[in-house]
Protein backbone atom coordinates (compact mmCIF):
# COMPACT_ATOMS: atom_id res chain seq x y z
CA UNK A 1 19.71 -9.25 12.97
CA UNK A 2 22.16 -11.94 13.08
CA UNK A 3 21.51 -13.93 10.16
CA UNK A 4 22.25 -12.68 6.88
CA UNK A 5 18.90 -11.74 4.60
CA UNK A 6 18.55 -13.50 1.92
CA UNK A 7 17.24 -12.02 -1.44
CA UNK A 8 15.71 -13.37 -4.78
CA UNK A 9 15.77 -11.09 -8.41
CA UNK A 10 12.64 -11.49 -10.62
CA UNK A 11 14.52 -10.02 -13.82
CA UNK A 12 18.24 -10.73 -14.83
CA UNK A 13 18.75 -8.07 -17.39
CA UNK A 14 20.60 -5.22 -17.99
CA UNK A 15 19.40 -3.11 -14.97
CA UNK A 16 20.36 -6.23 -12.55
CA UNK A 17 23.76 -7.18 -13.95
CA UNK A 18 24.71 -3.55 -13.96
CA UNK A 19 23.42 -1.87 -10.74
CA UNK A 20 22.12 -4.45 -8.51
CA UNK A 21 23.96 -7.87 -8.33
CA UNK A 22 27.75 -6.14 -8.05
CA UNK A 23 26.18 -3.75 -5.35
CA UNK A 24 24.61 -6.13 -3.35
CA UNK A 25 27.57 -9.22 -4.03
CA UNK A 26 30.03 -6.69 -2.01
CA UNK A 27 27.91 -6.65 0.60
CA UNK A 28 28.35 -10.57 1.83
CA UNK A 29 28.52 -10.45 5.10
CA UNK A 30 25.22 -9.03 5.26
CA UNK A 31 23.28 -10.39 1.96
CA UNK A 32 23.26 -13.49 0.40
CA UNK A 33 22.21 -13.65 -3.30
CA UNK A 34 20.33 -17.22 -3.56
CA UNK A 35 17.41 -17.27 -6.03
CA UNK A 36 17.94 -16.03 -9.62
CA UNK A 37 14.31 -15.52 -12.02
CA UNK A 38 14.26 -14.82 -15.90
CA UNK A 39 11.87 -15.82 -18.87
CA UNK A 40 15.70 -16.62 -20.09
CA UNK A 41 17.13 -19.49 -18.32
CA UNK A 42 20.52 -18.77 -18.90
CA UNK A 43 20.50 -15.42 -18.52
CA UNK A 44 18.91 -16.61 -14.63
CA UNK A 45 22.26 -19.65 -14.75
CA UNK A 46 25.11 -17.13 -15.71
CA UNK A 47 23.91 -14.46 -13.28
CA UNK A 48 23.71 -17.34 -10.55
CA UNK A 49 26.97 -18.65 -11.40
CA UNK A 50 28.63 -15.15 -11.19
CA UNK A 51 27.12 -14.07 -8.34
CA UNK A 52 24.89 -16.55 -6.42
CA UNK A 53 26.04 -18.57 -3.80
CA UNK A 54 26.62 -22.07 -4.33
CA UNK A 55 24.03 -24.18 -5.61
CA UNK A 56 21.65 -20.76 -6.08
CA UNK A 57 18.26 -21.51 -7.71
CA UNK A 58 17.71 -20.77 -10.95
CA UNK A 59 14.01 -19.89 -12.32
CA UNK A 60 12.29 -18.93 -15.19
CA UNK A 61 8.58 -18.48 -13.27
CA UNK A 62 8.32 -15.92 -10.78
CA UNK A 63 5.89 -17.64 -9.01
CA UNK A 64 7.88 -20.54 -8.76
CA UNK A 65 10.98 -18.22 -7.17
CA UNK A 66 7.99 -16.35 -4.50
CA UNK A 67 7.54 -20.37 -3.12
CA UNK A 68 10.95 -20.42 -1.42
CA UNK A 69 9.97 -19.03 2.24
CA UNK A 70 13.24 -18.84 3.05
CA UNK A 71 13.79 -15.79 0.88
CA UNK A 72 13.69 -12.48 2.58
CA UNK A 73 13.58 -9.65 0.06
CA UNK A 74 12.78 -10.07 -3.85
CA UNK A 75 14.15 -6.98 -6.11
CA UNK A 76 11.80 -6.87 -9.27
CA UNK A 77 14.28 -6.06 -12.46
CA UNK A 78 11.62 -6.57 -15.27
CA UNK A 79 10.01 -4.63 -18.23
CA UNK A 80 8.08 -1.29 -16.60
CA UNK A 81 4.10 -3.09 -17.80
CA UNK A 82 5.57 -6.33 -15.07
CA UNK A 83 6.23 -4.03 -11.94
CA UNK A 84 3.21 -3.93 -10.37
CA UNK A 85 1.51 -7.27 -10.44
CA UNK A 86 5.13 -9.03 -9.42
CA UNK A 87 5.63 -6.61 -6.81
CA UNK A 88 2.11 -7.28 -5.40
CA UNK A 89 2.71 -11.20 -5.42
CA UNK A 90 6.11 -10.99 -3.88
CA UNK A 91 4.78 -8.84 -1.08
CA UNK A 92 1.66 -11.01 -0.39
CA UNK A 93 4.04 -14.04 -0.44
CA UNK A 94 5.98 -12.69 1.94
CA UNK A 95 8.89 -10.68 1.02
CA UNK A 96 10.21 -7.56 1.10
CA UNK A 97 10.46 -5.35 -1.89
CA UNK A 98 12.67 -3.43 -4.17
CA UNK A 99 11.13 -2.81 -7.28
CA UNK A 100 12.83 -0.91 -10.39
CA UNK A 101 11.98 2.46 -11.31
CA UNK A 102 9.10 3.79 -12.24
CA UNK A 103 6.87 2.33 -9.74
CA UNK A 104 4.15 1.41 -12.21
CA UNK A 105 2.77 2.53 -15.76
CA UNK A 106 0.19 3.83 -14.08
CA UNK A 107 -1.33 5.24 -11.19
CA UNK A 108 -4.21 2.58 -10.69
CA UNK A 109 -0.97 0.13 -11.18
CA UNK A 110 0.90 2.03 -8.28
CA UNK A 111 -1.76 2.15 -5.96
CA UNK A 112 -2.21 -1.67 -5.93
CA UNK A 113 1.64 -1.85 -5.05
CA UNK A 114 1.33 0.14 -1.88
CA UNK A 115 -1.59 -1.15 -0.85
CA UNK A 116 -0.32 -4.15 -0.85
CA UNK A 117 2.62 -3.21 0.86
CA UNK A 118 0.20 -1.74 3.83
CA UNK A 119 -2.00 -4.84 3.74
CA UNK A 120 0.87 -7.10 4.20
CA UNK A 121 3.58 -4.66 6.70
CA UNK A 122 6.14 -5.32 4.30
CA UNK A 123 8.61 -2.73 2.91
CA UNK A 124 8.77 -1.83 -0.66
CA UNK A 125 11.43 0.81 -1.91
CA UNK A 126 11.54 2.25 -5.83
CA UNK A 127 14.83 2.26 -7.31
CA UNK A 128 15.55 6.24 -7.38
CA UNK A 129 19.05 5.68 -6.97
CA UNK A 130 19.93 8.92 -8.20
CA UNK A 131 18.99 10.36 -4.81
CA UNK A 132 22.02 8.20 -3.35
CA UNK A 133 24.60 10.40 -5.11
CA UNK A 134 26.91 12.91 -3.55
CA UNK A 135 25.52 15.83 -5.41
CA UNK A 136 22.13 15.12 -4.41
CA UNK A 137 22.99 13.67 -1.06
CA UNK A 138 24.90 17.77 -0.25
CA UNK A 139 21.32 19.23 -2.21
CA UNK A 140 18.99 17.90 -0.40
CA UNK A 141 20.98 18.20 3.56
CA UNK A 142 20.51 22.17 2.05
CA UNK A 143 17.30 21.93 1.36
CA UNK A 144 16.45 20.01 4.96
CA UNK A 145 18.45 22.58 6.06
CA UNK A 146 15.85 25.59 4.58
CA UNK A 147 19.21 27.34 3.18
CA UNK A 148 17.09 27.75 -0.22
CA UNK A 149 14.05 29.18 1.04
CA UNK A 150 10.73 28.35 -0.08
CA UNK A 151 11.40 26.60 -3.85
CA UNK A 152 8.67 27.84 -6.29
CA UNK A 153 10.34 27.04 -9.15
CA UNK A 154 12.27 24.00 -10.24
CA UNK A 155 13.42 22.58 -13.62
CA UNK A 156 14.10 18.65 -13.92
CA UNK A 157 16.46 18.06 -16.28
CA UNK A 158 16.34 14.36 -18.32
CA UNK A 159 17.83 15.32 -21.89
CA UNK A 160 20.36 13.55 -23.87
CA UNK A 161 21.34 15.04 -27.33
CA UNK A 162 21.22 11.68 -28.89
CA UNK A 163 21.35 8.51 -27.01
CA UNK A 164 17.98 5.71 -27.61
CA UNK A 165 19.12 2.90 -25.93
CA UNK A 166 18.79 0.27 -28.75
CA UNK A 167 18.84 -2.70 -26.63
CA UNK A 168 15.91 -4.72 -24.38
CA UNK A 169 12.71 -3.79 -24.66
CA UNK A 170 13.04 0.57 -24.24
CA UNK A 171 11.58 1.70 -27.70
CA UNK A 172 8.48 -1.44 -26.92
CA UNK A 173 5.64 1.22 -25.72
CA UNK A 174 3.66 -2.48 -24.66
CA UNK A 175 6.50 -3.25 -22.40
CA UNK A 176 7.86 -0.31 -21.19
CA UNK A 177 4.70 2.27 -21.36
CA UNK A 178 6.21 4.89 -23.02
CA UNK A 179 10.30 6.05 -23.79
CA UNK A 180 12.53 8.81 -22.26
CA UNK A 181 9.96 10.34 -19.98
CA UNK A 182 8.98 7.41 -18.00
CA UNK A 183 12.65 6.44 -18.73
CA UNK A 184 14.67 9.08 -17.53
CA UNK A 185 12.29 11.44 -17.18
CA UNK A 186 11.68 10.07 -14.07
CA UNK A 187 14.74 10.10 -12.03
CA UNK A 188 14.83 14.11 -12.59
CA UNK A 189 10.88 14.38 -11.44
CA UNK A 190 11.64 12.06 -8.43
CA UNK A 191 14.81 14.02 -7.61
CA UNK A 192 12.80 17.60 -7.89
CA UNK A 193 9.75 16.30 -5.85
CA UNK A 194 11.89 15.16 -3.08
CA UNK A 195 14.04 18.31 -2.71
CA UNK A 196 11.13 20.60 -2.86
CA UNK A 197 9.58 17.93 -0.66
CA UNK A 198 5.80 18.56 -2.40
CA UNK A 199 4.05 15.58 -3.13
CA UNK A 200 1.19 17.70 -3.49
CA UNK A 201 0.30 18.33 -7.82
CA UNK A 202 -2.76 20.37 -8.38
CA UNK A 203 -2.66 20.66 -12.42
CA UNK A 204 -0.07 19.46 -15.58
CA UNK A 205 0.20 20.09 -18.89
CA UNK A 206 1.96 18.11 -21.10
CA UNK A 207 3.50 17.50 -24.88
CA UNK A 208 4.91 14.43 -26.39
CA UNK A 209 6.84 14.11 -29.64
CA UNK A 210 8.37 11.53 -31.80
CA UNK A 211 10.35 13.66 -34.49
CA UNK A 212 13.52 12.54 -35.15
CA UNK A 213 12.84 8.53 -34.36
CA UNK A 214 13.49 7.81 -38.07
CA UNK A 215 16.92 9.63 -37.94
CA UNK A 216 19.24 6.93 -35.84
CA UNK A 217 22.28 8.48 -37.50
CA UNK A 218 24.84 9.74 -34.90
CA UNK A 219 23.19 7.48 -31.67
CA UNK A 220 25.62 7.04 -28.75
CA UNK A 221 24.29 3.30 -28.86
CA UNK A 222 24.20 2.82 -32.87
CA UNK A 223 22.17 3.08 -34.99
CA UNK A 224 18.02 1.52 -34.01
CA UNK A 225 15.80 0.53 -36.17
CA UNK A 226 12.96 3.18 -37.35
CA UNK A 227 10.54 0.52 -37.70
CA UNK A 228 10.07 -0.82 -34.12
CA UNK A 229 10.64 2.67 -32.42
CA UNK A 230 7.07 2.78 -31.25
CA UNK A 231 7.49 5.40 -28.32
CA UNK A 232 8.55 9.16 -28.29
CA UNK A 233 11.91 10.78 -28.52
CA UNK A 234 11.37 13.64 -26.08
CA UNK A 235 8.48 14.85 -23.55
CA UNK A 236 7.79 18.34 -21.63
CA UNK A 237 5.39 18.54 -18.41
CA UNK A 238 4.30 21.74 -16.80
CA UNK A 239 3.48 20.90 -13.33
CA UNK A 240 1.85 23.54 -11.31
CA UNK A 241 1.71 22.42 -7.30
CA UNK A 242 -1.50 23.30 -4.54
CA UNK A 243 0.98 25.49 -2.78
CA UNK A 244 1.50 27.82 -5.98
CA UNK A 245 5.17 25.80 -6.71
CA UNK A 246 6.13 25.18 -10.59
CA UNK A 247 8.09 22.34 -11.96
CA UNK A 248 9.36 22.22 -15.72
CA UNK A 249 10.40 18.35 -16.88
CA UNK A 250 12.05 17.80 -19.83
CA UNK A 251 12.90 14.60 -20.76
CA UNK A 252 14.40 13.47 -24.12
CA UNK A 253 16.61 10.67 -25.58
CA UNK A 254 17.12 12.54 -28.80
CA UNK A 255 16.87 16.09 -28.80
CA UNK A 256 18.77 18.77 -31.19
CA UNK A 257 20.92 20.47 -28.12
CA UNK A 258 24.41 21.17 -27.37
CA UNK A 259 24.78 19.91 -24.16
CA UNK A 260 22.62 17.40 -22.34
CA UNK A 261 21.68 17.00 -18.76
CA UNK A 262 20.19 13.97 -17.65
CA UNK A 263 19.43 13.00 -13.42
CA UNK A 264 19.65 16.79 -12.33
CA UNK A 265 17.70 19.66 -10.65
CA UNK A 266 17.57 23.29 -11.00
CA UNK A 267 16.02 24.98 -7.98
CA UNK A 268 15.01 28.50 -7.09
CA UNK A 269 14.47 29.53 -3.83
CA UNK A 270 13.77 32.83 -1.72
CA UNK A 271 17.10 32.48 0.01
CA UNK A 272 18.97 30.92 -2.82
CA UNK A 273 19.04 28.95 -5.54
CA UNK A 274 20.91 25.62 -6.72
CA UNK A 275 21.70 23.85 -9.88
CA UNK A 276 23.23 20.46 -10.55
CA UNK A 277 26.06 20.21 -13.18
CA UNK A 278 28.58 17.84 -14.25
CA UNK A 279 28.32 14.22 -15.10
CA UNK A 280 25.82 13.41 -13.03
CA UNK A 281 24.67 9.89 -14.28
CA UNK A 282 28.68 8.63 -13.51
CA UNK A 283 28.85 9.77 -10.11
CA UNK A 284 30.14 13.19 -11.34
CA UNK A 285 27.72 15.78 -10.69
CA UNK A 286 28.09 18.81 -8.53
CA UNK A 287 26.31 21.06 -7.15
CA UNK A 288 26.50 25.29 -7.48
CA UNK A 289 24.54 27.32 -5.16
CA UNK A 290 23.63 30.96 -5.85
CA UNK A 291 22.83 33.54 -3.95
CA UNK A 292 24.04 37.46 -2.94
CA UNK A 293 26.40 38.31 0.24
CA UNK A 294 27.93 41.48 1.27
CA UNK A 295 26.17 43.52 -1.39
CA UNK A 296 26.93 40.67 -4.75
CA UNK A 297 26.11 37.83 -6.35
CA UNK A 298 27.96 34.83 -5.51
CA UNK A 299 28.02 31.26 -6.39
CA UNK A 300 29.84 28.25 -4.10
CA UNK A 301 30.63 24.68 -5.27
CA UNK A 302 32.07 22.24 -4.31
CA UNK A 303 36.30 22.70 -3.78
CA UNK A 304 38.81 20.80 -5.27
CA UNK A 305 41.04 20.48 -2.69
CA UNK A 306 43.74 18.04 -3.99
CA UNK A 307 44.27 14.62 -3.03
CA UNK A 308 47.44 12.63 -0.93
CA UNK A 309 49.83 10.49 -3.08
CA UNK A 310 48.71 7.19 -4.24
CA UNK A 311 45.10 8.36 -3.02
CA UNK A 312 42.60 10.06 -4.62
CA UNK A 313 39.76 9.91 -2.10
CA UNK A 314 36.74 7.15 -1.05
CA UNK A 315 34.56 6.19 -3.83
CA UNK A 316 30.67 6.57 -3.47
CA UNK A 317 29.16 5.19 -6.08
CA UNK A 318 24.96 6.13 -6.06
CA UNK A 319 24.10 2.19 -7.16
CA UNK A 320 26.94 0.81 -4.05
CA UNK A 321 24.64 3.76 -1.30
CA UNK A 322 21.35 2.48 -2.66
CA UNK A 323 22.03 -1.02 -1.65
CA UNK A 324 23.86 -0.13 1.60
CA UNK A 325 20.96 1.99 2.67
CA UNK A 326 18.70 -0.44 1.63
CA UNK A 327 20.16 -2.89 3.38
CA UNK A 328 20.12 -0.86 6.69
CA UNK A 329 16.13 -0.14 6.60
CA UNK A 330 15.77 -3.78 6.28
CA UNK A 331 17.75 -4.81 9.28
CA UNK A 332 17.11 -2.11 11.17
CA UNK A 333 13.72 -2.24 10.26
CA UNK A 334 13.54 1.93 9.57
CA UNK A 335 11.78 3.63 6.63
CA UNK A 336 13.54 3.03 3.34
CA UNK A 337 15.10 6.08 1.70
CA UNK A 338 12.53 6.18 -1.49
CA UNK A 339 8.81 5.78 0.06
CA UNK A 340 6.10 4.11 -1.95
CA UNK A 341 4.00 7.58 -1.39
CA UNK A 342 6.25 9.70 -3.22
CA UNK A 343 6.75 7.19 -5.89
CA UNK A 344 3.29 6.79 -6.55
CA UNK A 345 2.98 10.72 -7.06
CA UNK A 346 5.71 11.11 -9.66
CA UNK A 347 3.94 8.33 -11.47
CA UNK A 348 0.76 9.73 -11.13
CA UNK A 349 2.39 13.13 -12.83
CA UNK A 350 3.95 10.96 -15.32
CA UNK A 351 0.70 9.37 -16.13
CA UNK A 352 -1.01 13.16 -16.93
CA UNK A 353 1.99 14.35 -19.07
CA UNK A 354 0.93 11.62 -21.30
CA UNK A 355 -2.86 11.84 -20.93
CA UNK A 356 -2.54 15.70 -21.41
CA UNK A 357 0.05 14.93 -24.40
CA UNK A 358 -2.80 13.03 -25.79
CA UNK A 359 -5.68 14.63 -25.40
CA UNK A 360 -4.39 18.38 -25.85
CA UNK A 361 -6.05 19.60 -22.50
CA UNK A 362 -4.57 20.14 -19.31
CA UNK A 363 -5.14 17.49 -16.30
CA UNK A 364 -6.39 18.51 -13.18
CA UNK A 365 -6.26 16.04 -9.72
């Protein structure tokens, strides 16, 4: 493809200025950043002027942004409730997608988006970019690579001890359709799902809580206010798969532990087993296998091996891989990394923690 695509962001928020404008701006030669959306305007002008290129359009109606036919690909960078009608009118005007994580807030939501995407041979992507890191990158070549054995049990870990994001619209349950599960929980469940590579749920069971959302004291992000906290502090699934696999989730923004683990996997295989440590979420995570040689136990990680002078090695950075890969399914017109089809099924699990949360009975597809 010789001329460069040209993309348009519904959504100039947090998610956009931190992740996806810087990513795709260093990629220049390839992308051009020309149409800028927000129910802001300025928020739409500043995010132009910084990294449009000159004379970008500035919007604050979607549909209004979807006219331009020049536009290749549209990212959607809104409030979780927006995702799927916006996705499904950028597609059937003509574009391809990227929409944030999760796909939808629901599964009748999700299914419209990839339908669409069918009915109109465009791609659409979910932005899982936690599957772009290092760690997960070396997990899941292992996996691909059978070294674990069948996986029949996994853990996916979303828990911070304290850290409610106070700003935008995350503790709005009408905006965002629910808090740290559909929040964070789902990075872990879409990193589990994909390394076990079963899309295939038969039955979850799932508990919600809001305990300690009138206790802000001690939040990484200050203190929030108790009175508009309308979604809850920390979720548990059980997920039982058709092939007789079980996945634990646990997902929390507030949660009485010592240490936290948010974006990782622990798997257990018949070969081996694996579990993701460090600081995962700053493109510091590693991964430890387990397994037994020569008669023991024995664990391998990753080595630190030292660096040359004035060097300290190339930096991959999960947000900069998203877009690059991104990038190369759209000119190279290949399957993006993140397929609608699995992100419809970790919504759809999603979806029964909270119905099973609600009701007190298990939920069975």
């Amino acid at each position: 493809m010789s001329k460069k695509l040209r993309f348009g962001f519904i959504g100039c928020g947090g998610i956009a200025n931190q992740k996806h404008f810087p990513a795709l701006a260093a990629l220049s030669e390839e992308a051009e950043l020309v149409a800028f959306c927000d129910i802001v305007e300025e928020r739409a002008a500043k995010a132009a002027k910084q990294y449009g290129i000159e004379n970008a359009s500035v919007y604050t109606d979607y549909k209004e942004l979807l006219k331009d036919e020049t536009l290749d690909v549209v990212h959607v960078l809104t409030p979780n409730v927006s995702h799927s009608y916006i996705t499904v009118d950028a597609l059937e005007a003509g574009k391809h997608v990227l929409c944030e994580k999760p796909m939808a807030i629901s599964t009748e939501e999700a299914q419209k988006m990839l339908d669409a995407a069918k009915r109109t041979g465009k791609k659409l992507t979910i932005g899982y970019q936690n599957r772009c890191r290092v760690d997960s990158l070396a997990l899941h070549e292992a996996c691909e690579n059978d070294e674990l054995g069948e996986i029949y049990f996994a853990k996916a870990h979303a828990v911070r001890r304290k850290a409610v994001p106070t700003w935008g619209v995350f503790p709005d349950k009408s905006k965002q359709g629910g808090g740290p599960l559909i929040d964070i929980g789902t990075h872990a469940l879409d990193l589990t799902l994909w390394n076990m590579n079963n899309y295939k749920p038969k039955m979850v069971v799932g508990s919600t809580y809001q305990k300690l959302s009138n206790n802000p004291m001690g939040n990484m992000f200050g203190p929030w206010d108790p009175e508009t906290f309308e979604v809850e502090d920390s979720a548990f699934g059980f997920i039982k798969m058709e092939n007789g696999a079980t996945i634990y989730l646990e997902a929390a923004w507030a949660l009485n532990v010592l240490d936290g683990k948010e974006a990782q996997v622990t798997l257990c295989g018949t070969k081996a087993g694996a579990e993701m440590r460090g600081k995962a979420f700053l493109d510091e995570g590693y991964v430890v296998f387990n397994t037994a040689q020569h008669g023991q136990l024995v664990e391998t990680g990753p080595s630190d091996g030292g660096g040359v002078a004035y060097f300290s090695g190339e930096s991959r950075r999960a947000n900069d891989v998203e877009a690059r890969m991104w990038l190369d399914a759209l000119i190279n017109d290949k399957e993006p990394l993140v397929k609608p089809e699995q992100a419809l099924v970790v919504t759809q699990i999603l979806e029964a923690i909270y119905k099973s949360a609600e009701t007190g009975e298990p939920v069975f597809f």
